[in-house]
Protein backbone atom coordinates (compact mmCIF):
# COMPACT_ATOMS: atom_id res chain seq x y z
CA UNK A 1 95.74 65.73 136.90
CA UNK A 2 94.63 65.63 133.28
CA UNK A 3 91.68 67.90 134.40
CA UNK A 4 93.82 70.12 135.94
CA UNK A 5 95.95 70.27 132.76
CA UNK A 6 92.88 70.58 130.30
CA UNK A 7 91.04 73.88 132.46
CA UNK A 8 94.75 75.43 132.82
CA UNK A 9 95.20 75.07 128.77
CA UNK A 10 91.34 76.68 128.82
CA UNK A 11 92.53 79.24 130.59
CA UNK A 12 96.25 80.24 129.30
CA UNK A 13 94.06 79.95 125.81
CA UNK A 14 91.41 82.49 127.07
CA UNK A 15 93.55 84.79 128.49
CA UNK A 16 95.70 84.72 125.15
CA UNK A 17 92.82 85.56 123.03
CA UNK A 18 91.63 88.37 125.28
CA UNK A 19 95.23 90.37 124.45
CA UNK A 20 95.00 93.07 122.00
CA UNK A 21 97.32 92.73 118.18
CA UNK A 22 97.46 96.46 118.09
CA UNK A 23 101.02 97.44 118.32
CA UNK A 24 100.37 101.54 118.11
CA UNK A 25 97.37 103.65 118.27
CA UNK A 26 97.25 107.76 116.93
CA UNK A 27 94.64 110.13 117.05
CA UNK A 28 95.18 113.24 114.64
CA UNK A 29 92.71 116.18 115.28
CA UNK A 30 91.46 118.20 112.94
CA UNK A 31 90.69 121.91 113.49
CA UNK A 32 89.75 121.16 117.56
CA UNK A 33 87.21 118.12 116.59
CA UNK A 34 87.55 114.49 116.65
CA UNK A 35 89.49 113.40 114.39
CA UNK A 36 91.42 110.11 112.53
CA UNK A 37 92.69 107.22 114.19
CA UNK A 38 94.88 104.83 113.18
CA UNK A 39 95.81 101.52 114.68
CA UNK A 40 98.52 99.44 113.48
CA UNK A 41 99.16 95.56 114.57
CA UNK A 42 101.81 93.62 115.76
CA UNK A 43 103.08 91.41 112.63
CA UNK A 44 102.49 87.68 112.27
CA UNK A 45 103.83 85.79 109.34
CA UNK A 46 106.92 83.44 108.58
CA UNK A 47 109.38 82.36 106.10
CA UNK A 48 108.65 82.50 101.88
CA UNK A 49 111.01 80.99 99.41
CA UNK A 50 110.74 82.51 95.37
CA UNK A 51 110.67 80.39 92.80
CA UNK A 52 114.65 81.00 92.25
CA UNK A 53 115.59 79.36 95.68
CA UNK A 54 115.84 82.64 98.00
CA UNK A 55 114.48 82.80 101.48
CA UNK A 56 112.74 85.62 102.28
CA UNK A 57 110.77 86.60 105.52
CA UNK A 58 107.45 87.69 105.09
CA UNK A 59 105.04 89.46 107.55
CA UNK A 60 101.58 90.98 107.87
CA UNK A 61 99.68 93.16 109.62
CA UNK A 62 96.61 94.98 109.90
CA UNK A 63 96.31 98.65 110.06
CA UNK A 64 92.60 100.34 110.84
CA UNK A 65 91.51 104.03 109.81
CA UNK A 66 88.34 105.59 111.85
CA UNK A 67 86.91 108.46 111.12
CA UNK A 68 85.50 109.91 113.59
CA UNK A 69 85.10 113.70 111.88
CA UNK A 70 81.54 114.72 110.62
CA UNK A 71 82.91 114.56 106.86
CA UNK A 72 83.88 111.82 104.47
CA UNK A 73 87.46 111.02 103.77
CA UNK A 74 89.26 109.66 100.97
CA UNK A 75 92.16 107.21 101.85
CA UNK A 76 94.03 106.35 98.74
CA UNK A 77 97.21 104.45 99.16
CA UNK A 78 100.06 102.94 96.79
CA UNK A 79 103.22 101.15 97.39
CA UNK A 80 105.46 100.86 94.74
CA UNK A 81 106.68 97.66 93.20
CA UNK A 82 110.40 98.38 93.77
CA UNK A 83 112.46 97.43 96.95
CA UNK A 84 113.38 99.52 100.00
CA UNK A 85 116.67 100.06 100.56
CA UNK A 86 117.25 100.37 104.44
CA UNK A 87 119.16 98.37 106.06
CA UNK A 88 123.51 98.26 106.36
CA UNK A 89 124.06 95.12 103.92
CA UNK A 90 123.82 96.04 100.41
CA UNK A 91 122.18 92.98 99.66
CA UNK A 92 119.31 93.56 102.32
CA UNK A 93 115.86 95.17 101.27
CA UNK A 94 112.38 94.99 101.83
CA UNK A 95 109.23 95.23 100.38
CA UNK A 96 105.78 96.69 101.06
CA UNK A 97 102.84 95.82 99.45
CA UNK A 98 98.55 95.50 99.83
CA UNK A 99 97.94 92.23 100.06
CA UNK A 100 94.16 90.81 98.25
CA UNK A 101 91.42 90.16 100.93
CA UNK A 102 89.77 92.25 103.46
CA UNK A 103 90.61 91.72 106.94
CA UNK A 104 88.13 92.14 109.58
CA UNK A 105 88.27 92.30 114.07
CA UNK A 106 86.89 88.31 113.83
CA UNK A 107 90.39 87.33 112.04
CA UNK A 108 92.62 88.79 114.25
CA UNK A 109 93.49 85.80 116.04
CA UNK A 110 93.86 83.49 113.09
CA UNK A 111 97.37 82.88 111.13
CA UNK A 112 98.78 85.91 109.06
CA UNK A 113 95.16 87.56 110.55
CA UNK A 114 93.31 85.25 108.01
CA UNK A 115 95.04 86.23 104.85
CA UNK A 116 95.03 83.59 102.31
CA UNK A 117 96.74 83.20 98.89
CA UNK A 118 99.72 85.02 100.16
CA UNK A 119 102.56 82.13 98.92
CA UNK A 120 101.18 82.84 94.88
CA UNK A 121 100.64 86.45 95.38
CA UNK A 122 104.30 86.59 96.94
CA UNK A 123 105.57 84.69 93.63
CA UNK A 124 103.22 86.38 91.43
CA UNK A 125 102.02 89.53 92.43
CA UNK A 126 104.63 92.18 93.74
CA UNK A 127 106.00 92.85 89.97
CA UNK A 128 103.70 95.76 90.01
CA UNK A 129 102.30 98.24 92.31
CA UNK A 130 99.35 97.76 94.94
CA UNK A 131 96.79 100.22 95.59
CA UNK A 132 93.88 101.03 97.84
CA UNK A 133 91.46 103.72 97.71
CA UNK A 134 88.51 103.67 99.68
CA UNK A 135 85.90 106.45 101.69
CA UNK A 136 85.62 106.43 104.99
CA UNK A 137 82.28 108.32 106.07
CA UNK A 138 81.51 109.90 109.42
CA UNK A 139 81.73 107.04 112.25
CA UNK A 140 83.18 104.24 110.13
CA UNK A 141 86.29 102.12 109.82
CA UNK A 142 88.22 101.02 107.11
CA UNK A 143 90.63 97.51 107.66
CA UNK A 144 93.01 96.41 105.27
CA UNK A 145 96.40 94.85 105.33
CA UNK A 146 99.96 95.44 104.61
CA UNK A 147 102.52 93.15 104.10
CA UNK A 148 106.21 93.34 104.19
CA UNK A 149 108.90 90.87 102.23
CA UNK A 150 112.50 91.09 103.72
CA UNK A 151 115.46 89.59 102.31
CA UNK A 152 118.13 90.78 105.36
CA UNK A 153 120.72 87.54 106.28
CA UNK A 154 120.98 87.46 110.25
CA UNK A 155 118.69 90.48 111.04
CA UNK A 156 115.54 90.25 112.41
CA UNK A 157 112.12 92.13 111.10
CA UNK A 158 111.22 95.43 111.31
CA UNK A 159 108.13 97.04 112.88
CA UNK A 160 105.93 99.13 111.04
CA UNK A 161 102.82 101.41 110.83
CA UNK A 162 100.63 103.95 108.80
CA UNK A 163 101.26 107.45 109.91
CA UNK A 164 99.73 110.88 109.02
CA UNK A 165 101.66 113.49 108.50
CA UNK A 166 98.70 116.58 107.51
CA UNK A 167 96.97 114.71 104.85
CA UNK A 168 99.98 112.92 103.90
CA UNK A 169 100.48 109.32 104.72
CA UNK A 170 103.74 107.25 105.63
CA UNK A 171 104.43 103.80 106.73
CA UNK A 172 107.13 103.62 109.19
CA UNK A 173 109.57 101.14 109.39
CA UNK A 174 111.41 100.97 112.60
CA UNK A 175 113.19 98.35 114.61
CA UNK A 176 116.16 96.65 111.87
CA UNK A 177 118.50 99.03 113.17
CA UNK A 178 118.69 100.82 116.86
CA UNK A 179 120.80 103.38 115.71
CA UNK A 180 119.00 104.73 112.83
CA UNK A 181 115.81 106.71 113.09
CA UNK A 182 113.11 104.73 111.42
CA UNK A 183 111.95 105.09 108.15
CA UNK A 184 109.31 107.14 106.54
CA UNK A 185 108.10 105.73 103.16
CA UNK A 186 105.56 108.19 101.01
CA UNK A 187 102.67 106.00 100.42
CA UNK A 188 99.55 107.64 99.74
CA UNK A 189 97.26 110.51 101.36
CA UNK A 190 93.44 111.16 103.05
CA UNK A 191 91.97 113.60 101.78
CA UNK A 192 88.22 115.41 103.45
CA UNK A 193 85.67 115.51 101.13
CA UNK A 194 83.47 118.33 100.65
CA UNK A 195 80.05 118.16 101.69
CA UNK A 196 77.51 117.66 98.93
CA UNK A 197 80.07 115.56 96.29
């Protein structure tokens, strides 16, 4: 029986690992040609509590940007330091921000995708903005990832994602309320880069 019980745990545990973390996938075209995709994960994450005493939920995901064009892009990115304000409760809000660290595809099954520090950078680090700016060239991928801090008593947490709207970028927040449309926050742009530069 114990066996039995050890190769069925094998199993269950292979079969979890072999699912996929990517919660949406988009492929934007440019001018008939391959184009950008971007894939956006499923969040992991828990509770946080500040230094004051409030609970928070935080979560993270991972959002990757192929380019799969014959030209270099620029993907700059910012989320301000300030709080959304989204949800029904006046009280409720959330927060965006690049967490430090680079993920990579070996830390997707680990906790918060392998993302360490996040308790101090949580107490320390959102006062100010976060930024990214990297270039993508022809046949490469760029991983990174985005957190989200909620303070919303009794509601669950939202799902979110990078979009591209023409060179424009959003992250989507969707799922705190089913009868609002979800949110698009302005959060940075990608931009083709000339040839020659």
């Amino acid at each position: 029986m114990r066996l039995f019980t050890t190769i069925t745990a094998a199993i269950l545990s292979l079969s979890a690992s072999g699912q996929t973390t990517i919660d949406t996938e988009s492929n934007y075209t440019r001018s008939n040609v391959k184009g950008v995709i971007i894939q956006n994960s499923f969040p992991k994450g828990g509770g946080y509590t500040d230094p004051t005493g409030k609970e928070f939920a935080y979560r993270i995901f991972w959002t990757r940007v192929s380019n799969e064009t014959a030209t270099p892009l620029e993907l700059s990115m910012k989320f301000p330091a300030d709080p959304v304000l989204i949800f029904a409760a006046p009280e409720s809000y959330l927060k965006v921000f690049l967490p430090p660290g680079t993920m990579t595809i070996e830390k997707e099954g680990l906790y918060d995708y392998g993302a360490t520090d996040l308790k101090s950078f949580l107490a320390t680090g959102l006062s100010k903005p976060t930024t990214l700016l990297r270039i993508i060239n022809p046949g490469e991928s760029c991983m990174f990832y985005v957190g989200t801090l909620t303070y919303q008593p009794g509601n669950g947490v939202p799902r979110t994602g990078l979009v591209l709207q023409d060179q424009t970028l959003f992250y989507r927040i969707s799922g705190y309320d089913t009868q609002r449309d979800p949110e698009l926050i302005p959060c940075g742009r990608i931009i083709f880069k000339k040839s020659g530069r």
